[in-house]
Protein backbone atom coordinates (compact mmCIF):
# COMPACT_ATOMS: atom_id res chain seq x y z
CA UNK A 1 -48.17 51.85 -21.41
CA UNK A 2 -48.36 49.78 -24.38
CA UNK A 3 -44.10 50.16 -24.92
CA UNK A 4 -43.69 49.01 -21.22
CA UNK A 5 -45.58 45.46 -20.79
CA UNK A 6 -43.85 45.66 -17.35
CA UNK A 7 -45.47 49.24 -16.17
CA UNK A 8 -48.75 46.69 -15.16
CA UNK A 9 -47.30 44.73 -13.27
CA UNK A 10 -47.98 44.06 -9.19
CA UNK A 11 -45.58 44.86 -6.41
CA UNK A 12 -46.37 42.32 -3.75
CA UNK A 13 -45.11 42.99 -0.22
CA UNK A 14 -45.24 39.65 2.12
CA UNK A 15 -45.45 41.50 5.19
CA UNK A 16 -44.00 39.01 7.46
CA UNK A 17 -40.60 38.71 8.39
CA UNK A 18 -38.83 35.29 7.34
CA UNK A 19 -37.17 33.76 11.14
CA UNK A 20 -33.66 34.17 12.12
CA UNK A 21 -32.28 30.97 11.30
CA UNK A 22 -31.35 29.36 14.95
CA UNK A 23 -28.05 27.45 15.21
CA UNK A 24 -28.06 23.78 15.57
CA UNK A 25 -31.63 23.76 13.41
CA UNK A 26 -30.34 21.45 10.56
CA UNK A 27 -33.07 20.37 9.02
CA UNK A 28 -34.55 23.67 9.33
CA UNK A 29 -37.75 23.42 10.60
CA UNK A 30 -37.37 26.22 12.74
CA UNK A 31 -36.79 24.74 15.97
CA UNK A 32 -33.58 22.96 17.38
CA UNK A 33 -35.08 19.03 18.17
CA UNK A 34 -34.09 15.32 18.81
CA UNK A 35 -34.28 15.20 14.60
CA UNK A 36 -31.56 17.58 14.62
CA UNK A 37 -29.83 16.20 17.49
CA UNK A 38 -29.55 12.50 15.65
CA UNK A 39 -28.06 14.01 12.25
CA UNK A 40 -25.42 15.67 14.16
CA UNK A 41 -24.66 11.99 15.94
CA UNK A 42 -24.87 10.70 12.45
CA UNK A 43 -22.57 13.14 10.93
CA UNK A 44 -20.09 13.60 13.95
CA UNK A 45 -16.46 12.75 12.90
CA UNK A 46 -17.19 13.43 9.55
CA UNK A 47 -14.92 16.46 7.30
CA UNK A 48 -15.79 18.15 4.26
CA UNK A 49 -15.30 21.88 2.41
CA UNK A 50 -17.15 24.32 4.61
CA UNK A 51 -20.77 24.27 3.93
CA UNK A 52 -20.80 20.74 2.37
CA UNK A 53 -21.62 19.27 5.92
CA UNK A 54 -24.90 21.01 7.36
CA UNK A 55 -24.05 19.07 10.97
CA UNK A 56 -21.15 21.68 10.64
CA UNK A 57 -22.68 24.06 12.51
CA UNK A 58 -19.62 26.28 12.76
CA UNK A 59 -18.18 25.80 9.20
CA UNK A 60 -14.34 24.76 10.28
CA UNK A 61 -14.99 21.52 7.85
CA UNK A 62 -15.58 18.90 10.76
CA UNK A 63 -18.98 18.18 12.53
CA UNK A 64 -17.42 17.74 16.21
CA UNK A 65 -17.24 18.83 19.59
CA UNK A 66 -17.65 22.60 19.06
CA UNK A 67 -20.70 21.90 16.73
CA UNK A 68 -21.99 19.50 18.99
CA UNK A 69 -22.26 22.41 21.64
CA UNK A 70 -23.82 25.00 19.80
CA UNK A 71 -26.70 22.48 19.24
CA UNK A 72 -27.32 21.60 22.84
CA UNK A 73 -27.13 25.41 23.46
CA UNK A 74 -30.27 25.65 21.03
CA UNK A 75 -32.11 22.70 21.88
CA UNK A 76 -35.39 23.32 22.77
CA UNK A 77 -35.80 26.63 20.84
């Protein structure tokens, strides 16, 4: 083993499963909330590149109506 440093090393498994991200969860704490709710009301209106805005839910590059309902589908979860 002394050619391969790497033959010693440790395989560690993390047996538990990272959460589906849920829709509408943009700060993501895991759950959709009022603190979600209020960025989306801050952001709504706004346009950017897809991605660049996390209030857009649906990445068509404007937080709006569509986003605004995918939220309120997930609130509470």
């Amino acid at each position: 083993f002394e050619n391969f440093p790497f033959a010693r090393s440790k395989l560690v498994w993390n047996s538990s499963p990272t959460p589906a991200p849920i829709p509408g969860d943009l700060n993501h704490d895991n759950k959709v909330d009022i603190q979600d709710y209020n960025q989306l009301v801050t952001d709504f209106g706004k346009t950017g590149s897809p991605g660049f805005i996390p209030s857009d839910i649906d990445n068509n590059s404007k937080v709006d109506i569509f986003d605004y309902n995918i939220l309120v589908s997930n609130f509470g979860r």
